[in-house]
N, C-alpha and C. Protein backbone atom coordinates (compact mmCIF):
# COMPACT_ATOMS: atom_id res chain seq x y z
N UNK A 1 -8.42 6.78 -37.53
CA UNK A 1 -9.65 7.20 -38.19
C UNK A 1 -10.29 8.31 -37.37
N UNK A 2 -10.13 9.49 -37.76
CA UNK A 2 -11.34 10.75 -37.45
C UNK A 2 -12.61 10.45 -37.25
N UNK A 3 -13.36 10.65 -35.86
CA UNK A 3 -14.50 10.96 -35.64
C UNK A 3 -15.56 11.05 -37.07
N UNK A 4 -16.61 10.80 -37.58
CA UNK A 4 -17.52 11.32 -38.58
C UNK A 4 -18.44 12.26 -38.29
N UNK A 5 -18.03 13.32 -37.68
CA UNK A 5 -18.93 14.19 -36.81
C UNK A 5 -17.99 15.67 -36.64
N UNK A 6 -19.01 16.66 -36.20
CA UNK A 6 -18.33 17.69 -35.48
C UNK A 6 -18.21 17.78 -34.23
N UNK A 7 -17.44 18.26 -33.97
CA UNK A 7 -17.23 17.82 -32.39
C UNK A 7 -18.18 18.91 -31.25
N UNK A 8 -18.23 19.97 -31.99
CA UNK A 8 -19.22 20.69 -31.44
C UNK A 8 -20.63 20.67 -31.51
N UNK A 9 -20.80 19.97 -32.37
CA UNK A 9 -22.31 19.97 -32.36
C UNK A 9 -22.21 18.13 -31.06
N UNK A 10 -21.59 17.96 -31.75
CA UNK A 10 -22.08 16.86 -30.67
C UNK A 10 -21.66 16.75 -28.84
N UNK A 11 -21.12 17.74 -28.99
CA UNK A 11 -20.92 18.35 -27.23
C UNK A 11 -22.04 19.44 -26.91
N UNK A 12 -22.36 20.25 -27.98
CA UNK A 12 -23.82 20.80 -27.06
C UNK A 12 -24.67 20.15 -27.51
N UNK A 13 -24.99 18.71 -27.93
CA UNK A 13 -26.16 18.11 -28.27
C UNK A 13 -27.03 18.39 -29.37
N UNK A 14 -26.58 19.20 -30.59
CA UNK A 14 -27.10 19.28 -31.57
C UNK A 14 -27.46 18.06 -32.74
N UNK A 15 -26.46 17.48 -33.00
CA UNK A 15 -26.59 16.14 -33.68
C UNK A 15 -27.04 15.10 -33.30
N UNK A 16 -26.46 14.67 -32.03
CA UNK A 16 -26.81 13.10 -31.48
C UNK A 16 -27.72 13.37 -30.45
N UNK A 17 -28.94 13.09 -30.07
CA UNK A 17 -29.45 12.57 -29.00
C UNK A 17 -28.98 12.97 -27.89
N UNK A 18 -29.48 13.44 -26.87
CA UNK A 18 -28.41 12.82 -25.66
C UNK A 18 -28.60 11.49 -25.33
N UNK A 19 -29.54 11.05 -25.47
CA UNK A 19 -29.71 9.70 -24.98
C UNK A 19 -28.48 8.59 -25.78
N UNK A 20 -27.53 9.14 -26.22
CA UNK A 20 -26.89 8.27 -27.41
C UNK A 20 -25.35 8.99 -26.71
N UNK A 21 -25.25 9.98 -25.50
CA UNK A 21 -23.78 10.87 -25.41
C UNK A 21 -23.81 10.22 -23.75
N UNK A 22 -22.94 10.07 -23.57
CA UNK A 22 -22.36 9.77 -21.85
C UNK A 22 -21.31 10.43 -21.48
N UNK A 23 -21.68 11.72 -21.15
CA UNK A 23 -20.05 12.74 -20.41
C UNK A 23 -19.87 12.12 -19.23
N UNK A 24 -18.47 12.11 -19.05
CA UNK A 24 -17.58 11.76 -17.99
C UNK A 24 -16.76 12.60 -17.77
N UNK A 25 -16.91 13.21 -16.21
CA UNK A 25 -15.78 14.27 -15.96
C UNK A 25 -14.43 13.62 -15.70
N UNK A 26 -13.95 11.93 -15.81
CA UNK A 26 -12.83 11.63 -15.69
C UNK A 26 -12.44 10.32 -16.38
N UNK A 27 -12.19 9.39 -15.97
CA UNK A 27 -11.84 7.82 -16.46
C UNK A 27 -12.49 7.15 -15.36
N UNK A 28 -13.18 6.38 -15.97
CA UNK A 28 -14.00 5.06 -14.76
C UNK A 28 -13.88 3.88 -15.50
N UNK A 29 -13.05 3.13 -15.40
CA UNK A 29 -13.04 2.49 -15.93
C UNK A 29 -14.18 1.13 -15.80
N UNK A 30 -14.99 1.05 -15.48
CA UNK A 30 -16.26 0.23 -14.38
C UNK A 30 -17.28 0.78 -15.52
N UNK A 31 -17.57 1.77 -14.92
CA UNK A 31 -18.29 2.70 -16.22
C UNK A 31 -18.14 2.86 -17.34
N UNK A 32 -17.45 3.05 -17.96
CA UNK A 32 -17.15 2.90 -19.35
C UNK A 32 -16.96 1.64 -20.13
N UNK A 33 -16.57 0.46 -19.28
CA UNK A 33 -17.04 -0.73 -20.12
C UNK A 33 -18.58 -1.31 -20.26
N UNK A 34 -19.17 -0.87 -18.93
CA UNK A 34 -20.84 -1.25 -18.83
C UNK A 34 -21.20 -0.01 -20.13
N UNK A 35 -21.17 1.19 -20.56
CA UNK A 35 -21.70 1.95 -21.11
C UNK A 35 -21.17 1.73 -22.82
N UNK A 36 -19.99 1.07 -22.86
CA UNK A 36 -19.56 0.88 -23.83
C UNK A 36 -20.36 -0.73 -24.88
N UNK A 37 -20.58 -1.43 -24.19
CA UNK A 37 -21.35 -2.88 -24.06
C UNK A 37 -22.72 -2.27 -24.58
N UNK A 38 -23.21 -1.44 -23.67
CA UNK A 38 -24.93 -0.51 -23.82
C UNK A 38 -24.52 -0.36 -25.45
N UNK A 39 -23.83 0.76 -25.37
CA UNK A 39 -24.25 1.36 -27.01
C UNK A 39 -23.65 0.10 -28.13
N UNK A 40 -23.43 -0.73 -27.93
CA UNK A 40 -22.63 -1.94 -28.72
C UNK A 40 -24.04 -2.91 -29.40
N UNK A 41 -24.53 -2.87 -28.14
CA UNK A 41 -25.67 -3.60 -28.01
C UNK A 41 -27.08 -3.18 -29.04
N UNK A 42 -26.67 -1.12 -28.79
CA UNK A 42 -27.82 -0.71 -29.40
C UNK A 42 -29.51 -1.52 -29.89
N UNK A 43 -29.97 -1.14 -28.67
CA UNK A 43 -30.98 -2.02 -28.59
C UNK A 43 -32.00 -1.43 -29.20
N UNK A 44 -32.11 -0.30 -29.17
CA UNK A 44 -33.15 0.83 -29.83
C UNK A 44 -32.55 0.88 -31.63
N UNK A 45 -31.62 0.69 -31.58
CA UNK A 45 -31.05 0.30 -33.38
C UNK A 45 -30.44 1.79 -33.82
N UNK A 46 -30.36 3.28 -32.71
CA UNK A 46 -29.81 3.85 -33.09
C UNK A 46 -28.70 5.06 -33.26
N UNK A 47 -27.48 3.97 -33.60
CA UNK A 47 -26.39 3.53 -34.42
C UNK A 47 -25.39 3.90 -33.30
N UNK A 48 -25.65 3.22 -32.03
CA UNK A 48 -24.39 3.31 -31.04
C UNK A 48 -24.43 4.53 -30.08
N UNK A 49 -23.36 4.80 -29.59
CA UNK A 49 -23.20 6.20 -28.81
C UNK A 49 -22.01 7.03 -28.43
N UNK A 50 -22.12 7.73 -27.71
CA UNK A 50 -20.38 8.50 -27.70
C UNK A 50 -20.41 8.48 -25.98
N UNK A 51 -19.19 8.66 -25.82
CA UNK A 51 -18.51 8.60 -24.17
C UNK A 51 -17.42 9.94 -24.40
N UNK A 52 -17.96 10.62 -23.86
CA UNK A 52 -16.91 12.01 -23.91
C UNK A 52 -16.51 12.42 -22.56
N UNK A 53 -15.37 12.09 -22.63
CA UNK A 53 -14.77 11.76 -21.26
C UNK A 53 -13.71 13.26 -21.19
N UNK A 54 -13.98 13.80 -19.87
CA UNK A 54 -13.28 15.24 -19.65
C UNK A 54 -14.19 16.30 -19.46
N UNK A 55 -15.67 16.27 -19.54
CA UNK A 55 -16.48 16.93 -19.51
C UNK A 55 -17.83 16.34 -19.08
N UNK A 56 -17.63 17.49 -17.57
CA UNK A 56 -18.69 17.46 -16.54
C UNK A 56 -19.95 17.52 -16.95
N UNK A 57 -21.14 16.61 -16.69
CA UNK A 57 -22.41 16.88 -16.66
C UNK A 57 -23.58 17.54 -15.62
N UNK A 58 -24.30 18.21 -15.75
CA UNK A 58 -25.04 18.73 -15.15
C UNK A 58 -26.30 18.54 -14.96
N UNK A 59 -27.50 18.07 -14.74
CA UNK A 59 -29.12 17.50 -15.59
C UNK A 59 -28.73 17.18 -16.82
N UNK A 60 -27.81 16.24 -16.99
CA UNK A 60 -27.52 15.19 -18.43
C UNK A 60 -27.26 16.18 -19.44
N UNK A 61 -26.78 17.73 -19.54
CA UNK A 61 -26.31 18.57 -20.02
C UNK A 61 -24.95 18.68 -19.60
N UNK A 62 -24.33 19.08 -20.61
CA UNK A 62 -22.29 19.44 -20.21
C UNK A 62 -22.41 20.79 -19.86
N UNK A 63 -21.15 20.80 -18.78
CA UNK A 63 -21.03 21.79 -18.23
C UNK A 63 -19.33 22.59 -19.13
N UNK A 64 -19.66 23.54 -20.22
CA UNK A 64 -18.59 24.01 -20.36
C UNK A 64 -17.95 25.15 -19.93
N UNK A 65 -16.85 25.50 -19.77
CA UNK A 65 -15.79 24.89 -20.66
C UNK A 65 -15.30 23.88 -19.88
N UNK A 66 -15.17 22.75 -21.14
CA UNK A 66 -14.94 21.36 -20.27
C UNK A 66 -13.62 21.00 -19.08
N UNK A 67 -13.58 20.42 -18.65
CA UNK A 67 -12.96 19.93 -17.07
C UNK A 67 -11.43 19.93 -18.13
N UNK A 68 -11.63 18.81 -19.18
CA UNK A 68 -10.11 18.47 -20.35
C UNK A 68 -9.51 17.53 -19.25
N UNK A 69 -8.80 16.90 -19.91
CA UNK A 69 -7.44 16.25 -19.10
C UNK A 69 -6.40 15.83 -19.39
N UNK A 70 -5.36 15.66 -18.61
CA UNK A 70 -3.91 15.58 -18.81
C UNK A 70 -3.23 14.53 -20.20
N UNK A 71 -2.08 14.79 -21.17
CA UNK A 71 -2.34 14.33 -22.15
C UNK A 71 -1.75 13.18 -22.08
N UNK A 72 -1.20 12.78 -20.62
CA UNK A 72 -0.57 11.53 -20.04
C UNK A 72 -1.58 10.52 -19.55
N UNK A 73 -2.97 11.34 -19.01
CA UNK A 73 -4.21 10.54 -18.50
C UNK A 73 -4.48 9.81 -19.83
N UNK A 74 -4.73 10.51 -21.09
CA UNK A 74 -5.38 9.87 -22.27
C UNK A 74 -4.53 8.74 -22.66
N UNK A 75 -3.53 9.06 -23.11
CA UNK A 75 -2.69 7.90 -23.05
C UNK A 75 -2.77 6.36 -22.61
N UNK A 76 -2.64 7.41 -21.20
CA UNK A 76 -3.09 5.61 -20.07
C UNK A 76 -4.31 5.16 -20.66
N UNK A 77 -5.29 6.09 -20.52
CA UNK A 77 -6.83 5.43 -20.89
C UNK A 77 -6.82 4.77 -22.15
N UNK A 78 -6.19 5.14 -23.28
CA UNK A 78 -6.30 4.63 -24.46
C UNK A 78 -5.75 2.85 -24.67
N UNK A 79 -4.63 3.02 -23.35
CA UNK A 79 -4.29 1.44 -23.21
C UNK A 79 -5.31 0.91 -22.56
N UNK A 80 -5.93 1.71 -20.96
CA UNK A 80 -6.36 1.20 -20.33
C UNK A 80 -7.46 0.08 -21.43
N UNK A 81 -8.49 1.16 -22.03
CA UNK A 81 -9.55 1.05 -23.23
C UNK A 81 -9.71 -0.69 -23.74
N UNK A 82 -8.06 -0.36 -24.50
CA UNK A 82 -7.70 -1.86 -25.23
C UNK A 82 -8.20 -2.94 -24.63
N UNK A 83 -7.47 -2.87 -23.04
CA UNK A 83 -7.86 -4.22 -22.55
C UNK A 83 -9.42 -4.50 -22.14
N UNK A 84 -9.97 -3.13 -21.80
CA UNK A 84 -11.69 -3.49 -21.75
C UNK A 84 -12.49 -3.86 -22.68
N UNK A 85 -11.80 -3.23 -23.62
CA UNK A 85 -12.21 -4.02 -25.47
C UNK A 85 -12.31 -5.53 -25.29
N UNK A 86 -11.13 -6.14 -24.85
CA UNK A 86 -10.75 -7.38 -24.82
C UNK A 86 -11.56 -8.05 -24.10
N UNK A 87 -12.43 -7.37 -23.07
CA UNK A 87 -12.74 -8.21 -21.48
C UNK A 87 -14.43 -8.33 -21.93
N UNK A 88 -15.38 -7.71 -23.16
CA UNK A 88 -16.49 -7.98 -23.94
C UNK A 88 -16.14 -9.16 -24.22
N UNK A 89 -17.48 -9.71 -24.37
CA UNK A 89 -17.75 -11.03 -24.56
C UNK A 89 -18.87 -10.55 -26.05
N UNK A 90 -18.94 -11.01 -27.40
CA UNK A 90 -17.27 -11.02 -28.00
C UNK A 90 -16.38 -9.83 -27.59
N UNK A 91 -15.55 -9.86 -28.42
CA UNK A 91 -14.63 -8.36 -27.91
C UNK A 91 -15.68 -7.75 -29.42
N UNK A 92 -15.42 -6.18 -29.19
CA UNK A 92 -16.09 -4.79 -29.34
C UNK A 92 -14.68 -3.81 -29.30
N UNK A 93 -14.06 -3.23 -30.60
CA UNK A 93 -13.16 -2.18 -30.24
C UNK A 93 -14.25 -1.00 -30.90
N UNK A 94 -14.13 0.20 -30.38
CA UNK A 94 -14.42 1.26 -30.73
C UNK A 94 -13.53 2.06 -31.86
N UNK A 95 -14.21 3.47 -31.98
CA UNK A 95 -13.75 4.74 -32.74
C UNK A 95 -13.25 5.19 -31.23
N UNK A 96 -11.91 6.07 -31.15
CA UNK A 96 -11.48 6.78 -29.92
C UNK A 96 -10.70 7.68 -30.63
N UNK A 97 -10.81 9.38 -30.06
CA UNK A 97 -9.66 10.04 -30.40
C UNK A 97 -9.52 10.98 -29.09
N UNK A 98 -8.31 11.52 -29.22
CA UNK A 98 -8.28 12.49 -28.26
C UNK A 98 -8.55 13.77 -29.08
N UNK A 99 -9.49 14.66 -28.32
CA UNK A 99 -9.41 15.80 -29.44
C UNK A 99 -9.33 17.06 -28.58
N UNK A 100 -8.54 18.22 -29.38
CA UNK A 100 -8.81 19.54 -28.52
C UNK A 100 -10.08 20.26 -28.48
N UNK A 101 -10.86 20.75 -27.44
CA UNK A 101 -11.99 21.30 -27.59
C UNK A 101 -11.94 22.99 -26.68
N UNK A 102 -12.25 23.79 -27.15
CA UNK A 102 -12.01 24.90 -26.07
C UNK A 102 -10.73 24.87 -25.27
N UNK A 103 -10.02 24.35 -26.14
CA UNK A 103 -8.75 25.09 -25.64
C UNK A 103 -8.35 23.96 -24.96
N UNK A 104 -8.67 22.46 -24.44
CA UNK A 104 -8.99 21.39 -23.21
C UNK A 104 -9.18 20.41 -24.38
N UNK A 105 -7.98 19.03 -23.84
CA UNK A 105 -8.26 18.24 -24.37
C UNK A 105 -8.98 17.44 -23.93
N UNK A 106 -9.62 16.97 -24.52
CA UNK A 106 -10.79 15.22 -23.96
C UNK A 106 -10.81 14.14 -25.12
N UNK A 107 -11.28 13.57 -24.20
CA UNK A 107 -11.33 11.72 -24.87
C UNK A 107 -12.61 11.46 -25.39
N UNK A 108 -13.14 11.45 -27.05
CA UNK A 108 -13.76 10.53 -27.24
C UNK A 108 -14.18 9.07 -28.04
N UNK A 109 -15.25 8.10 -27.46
CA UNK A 109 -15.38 7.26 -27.72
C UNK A 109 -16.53 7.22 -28.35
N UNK A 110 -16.24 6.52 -29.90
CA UNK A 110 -17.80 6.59 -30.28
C UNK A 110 -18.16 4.93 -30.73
N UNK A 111 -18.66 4.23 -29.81
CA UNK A 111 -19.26 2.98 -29.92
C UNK A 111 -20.44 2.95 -31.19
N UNK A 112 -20.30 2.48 -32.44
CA UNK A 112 -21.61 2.38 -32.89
C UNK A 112 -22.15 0.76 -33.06
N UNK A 113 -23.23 0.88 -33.26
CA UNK A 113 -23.94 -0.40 -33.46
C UNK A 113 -23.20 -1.75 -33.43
N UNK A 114 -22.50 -2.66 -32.72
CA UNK A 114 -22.18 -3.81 -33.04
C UNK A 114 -22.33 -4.49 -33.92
N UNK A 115 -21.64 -5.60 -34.61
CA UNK A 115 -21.68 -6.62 -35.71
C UNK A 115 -21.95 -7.84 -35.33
N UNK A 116 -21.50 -8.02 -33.78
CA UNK A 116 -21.64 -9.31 -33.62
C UNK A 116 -22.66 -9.29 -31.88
N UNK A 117 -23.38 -8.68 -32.37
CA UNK A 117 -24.04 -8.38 -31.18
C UNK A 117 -24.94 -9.35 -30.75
N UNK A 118 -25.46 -9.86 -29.54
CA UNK A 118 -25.25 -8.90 -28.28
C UNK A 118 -24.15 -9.45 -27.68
N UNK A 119 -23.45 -8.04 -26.59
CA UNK A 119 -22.63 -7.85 -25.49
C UNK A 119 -22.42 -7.82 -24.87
N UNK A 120 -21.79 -8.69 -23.78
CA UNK A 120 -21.44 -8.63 -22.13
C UNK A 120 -20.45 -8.30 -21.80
N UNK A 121 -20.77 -7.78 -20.83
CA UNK A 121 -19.41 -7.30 -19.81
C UNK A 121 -19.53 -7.74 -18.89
N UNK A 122 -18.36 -7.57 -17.83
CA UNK A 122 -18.28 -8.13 -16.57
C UNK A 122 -18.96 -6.76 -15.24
N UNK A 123 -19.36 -7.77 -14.71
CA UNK A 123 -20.55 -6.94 -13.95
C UNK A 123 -19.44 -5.62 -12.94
N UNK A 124 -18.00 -6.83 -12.71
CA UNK A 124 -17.72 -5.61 -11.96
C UNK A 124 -15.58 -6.27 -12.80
N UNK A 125 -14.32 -4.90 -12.27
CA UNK A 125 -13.36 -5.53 -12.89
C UNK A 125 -12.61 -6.33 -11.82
N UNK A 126 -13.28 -7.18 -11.40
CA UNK A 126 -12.68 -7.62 -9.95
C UNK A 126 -12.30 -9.24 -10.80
N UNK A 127 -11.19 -9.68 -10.88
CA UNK A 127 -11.05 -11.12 -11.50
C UNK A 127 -12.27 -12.16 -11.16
N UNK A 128 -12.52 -12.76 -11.89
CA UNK A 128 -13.61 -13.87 -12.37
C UNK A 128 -15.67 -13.20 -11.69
N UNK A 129 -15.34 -12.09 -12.32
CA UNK A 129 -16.79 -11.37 -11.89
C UNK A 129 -17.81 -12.06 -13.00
N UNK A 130 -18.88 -12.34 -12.55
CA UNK A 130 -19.88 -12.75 -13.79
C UNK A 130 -20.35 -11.44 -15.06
N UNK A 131 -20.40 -11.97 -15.85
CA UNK A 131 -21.07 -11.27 -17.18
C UNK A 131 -22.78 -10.95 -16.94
N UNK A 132 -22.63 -9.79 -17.75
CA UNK A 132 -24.25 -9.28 -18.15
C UNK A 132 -24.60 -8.39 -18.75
N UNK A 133 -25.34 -8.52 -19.73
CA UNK A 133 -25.78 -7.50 -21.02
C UNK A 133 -25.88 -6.48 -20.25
N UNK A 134 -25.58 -5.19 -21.03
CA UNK A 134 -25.86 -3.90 -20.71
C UNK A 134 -26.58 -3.08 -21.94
N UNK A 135 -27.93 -2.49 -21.81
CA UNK A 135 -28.31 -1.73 -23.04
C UNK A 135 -28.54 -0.15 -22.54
N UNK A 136 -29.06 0.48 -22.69
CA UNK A 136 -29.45 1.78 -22.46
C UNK A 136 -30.63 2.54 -22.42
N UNK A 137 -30.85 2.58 -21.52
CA UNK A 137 -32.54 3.10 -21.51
C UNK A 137 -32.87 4.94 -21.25
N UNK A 138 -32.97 5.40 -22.01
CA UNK A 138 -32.63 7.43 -21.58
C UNK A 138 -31.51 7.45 -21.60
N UNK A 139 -30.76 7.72 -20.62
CA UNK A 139 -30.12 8.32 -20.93
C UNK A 139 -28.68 7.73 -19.57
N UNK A 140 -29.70 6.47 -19.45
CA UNK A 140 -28.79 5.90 -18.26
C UNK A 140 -28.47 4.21 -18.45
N UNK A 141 -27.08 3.49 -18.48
CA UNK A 141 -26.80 2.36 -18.81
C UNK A 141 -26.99 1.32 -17.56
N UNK A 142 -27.54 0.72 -18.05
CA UNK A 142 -28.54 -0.60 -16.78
C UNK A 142 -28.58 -1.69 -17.55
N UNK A 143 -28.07 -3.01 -16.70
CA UNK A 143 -28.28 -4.49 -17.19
C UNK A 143 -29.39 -4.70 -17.32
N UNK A 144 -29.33 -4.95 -18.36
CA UNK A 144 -30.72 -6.02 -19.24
C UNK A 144 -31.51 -6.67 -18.38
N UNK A 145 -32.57 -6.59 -18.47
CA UNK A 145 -33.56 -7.17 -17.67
C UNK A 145 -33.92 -8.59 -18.75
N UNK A 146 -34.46 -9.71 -18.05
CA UNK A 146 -34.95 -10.91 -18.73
C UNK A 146 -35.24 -11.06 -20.37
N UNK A 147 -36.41 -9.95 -20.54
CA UNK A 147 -36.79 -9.78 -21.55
C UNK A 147 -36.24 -8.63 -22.96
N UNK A 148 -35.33 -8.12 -22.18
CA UNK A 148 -34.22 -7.14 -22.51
C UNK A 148 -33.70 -8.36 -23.23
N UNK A 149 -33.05 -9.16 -22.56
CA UNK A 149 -31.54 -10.13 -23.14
C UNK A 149 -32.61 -11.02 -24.30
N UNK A 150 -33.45 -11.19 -24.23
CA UNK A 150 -34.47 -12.09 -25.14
C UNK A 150 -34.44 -11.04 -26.46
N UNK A 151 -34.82 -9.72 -26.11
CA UNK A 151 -34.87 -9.14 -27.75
C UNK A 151 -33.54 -8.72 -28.44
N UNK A 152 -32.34 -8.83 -27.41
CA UNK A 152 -30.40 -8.62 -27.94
C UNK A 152 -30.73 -9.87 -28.31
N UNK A 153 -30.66 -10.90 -27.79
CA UNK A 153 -30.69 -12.33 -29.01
C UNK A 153 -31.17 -11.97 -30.18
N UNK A 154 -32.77 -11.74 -30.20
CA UNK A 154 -33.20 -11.69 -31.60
C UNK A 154 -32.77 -10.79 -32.59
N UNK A 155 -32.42 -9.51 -31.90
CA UNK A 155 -32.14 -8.72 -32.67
C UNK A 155 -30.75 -9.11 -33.27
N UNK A 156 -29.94 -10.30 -32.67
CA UNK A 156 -28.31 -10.31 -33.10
C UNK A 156 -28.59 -10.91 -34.81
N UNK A 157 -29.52 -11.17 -35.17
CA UNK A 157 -29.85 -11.61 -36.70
C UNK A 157 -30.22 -10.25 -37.70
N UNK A 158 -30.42 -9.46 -36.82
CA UNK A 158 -31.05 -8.48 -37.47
C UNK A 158 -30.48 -6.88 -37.61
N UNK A 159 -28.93 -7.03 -38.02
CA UNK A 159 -28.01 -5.81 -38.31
C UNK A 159 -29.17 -4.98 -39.22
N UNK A 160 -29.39 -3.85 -38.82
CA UNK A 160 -30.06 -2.64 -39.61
C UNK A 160 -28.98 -2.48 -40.52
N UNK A 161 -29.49 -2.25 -41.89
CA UNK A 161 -29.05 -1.92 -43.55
C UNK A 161 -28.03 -1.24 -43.15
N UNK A 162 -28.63 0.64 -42.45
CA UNK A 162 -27.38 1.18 -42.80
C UNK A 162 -26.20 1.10 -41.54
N UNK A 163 -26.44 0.11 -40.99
CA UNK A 163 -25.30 -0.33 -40.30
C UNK A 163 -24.49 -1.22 -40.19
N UNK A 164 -24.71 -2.12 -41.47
CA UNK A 164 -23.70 -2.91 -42.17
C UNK A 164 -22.65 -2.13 -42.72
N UNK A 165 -21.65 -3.12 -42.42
CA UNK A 165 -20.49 -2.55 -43.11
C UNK A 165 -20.55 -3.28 -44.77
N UNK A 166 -20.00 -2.09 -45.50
CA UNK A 166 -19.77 -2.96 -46.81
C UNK A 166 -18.26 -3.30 -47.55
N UNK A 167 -17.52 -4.04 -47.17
CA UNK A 167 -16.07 -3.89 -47.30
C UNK A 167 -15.82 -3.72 -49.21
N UNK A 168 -16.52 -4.01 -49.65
CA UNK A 168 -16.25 -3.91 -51.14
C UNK A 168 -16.88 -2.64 -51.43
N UNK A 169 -17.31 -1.62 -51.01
CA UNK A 169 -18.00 -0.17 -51.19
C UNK A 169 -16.66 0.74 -51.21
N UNK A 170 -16.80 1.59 -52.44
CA UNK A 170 -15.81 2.58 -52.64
C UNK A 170 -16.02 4.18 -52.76
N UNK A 171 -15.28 4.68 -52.73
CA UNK A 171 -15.70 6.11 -53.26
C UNK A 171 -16.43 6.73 -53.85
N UNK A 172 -16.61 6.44 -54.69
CA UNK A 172 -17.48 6.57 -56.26
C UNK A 172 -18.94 5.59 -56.16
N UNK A 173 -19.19 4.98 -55.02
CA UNK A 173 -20.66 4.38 -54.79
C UNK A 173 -21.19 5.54 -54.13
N UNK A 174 -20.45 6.43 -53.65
CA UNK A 174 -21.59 7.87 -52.98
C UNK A 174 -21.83 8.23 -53.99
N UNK A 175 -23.64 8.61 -53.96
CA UNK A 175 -24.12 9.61 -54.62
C UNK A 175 -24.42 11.12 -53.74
N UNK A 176 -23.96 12.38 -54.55
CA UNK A 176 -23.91 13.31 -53.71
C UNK A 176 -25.72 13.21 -53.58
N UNK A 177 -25.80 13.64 -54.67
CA UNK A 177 -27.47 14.42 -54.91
C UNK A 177 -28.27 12.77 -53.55
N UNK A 178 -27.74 11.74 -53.76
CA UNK A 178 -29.03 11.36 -52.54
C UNK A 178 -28.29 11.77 -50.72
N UNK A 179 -27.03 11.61 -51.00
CA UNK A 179 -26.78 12.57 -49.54
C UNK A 179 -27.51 13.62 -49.13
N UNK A 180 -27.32 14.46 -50.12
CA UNK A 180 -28.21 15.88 -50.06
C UNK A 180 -29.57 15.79 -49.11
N UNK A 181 -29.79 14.80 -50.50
CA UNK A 181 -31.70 14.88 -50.35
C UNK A 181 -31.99 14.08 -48.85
């Protein structure tokens, strides 16, 4: 499945937020499951986030033309990915593609809103590490504080409309003219 986005607007920050984009100039794998958990969690309700991995940040701005990386690194990462999928408490798989950008390939991940939310991860990937919510505050991913994990409970009843999935929705339920508008 293709990204639902352009890839350029959402690398110089035209579309999404930054507070919703996490560049990574490499693979962390530590990092990317705590940040992946954050936007899963979407605590602010809006609709997840991206991890664009291969491209350096600067004052929470990308630095282009991006860093890119090897098409053997993505690979690995894309397995690596799987099993961090697995290691969420529930599990959480993402949107991931590798895409060419400026000439440089990079990795992205676009976490949106969870279904079965809220999400833990393991604090660190060291065997039998304890769990702990991760949400997102600006533009930086930090465990849930007390009252943090109190409103991911409540909110786990409360999937926002347009972030239900509708498995019986087809083609022909888009209306252009209200896209438009």
């Amino acid at each position: 499945m293709a990204l639902p986005l352009n890839i350029n607007d959402l690398i110089t920050c035209r579309t999404v937020e930054s507070e919703r984009i996490e560049f990574k100039i490499g693979w962390n794998p530590e990092e990317v499951i705590h940040t992946l958990c954050a936007f899963a969690n979407d605590i602010n309700n809006w609709g997840g986030g991206y991890i664009v991995i291969g491209v350096q940040e600067k004052d929470g701005r990308p630095v282009l033309p991006p860093v890119g990386l090897k098409a053997s690194a993505i690979d690995k990462m894309q397995k690596e990915l799987l099993n961090l999928c697995n290691r969420l408490k529930p599990h959480f798989f993402p949107v991931a593609e590798p895409v060419l950008f400026q000439n440089k390939q990079i990795f992205i991940v676009w976490a949106p809103g969870g279904q079965n939310r809220p999400y833990q991860a393991p604090v660190s990937l060291a065997k039998g590490a304890p769990y702990a919510y991760y949400v997102r505050r600006f533009s930086n991913t930090v465990k849930a504080k007390l009252d943090e994990e109190r409103e991911l409970i409540e909110l786990a009843a409360n999937v926002p409309f347009d972030d239900r999935i509708n498995h019986k929705a087809e083609i022909n339920d888009i209306k252009l003219s209200l896209i438009q508008s």
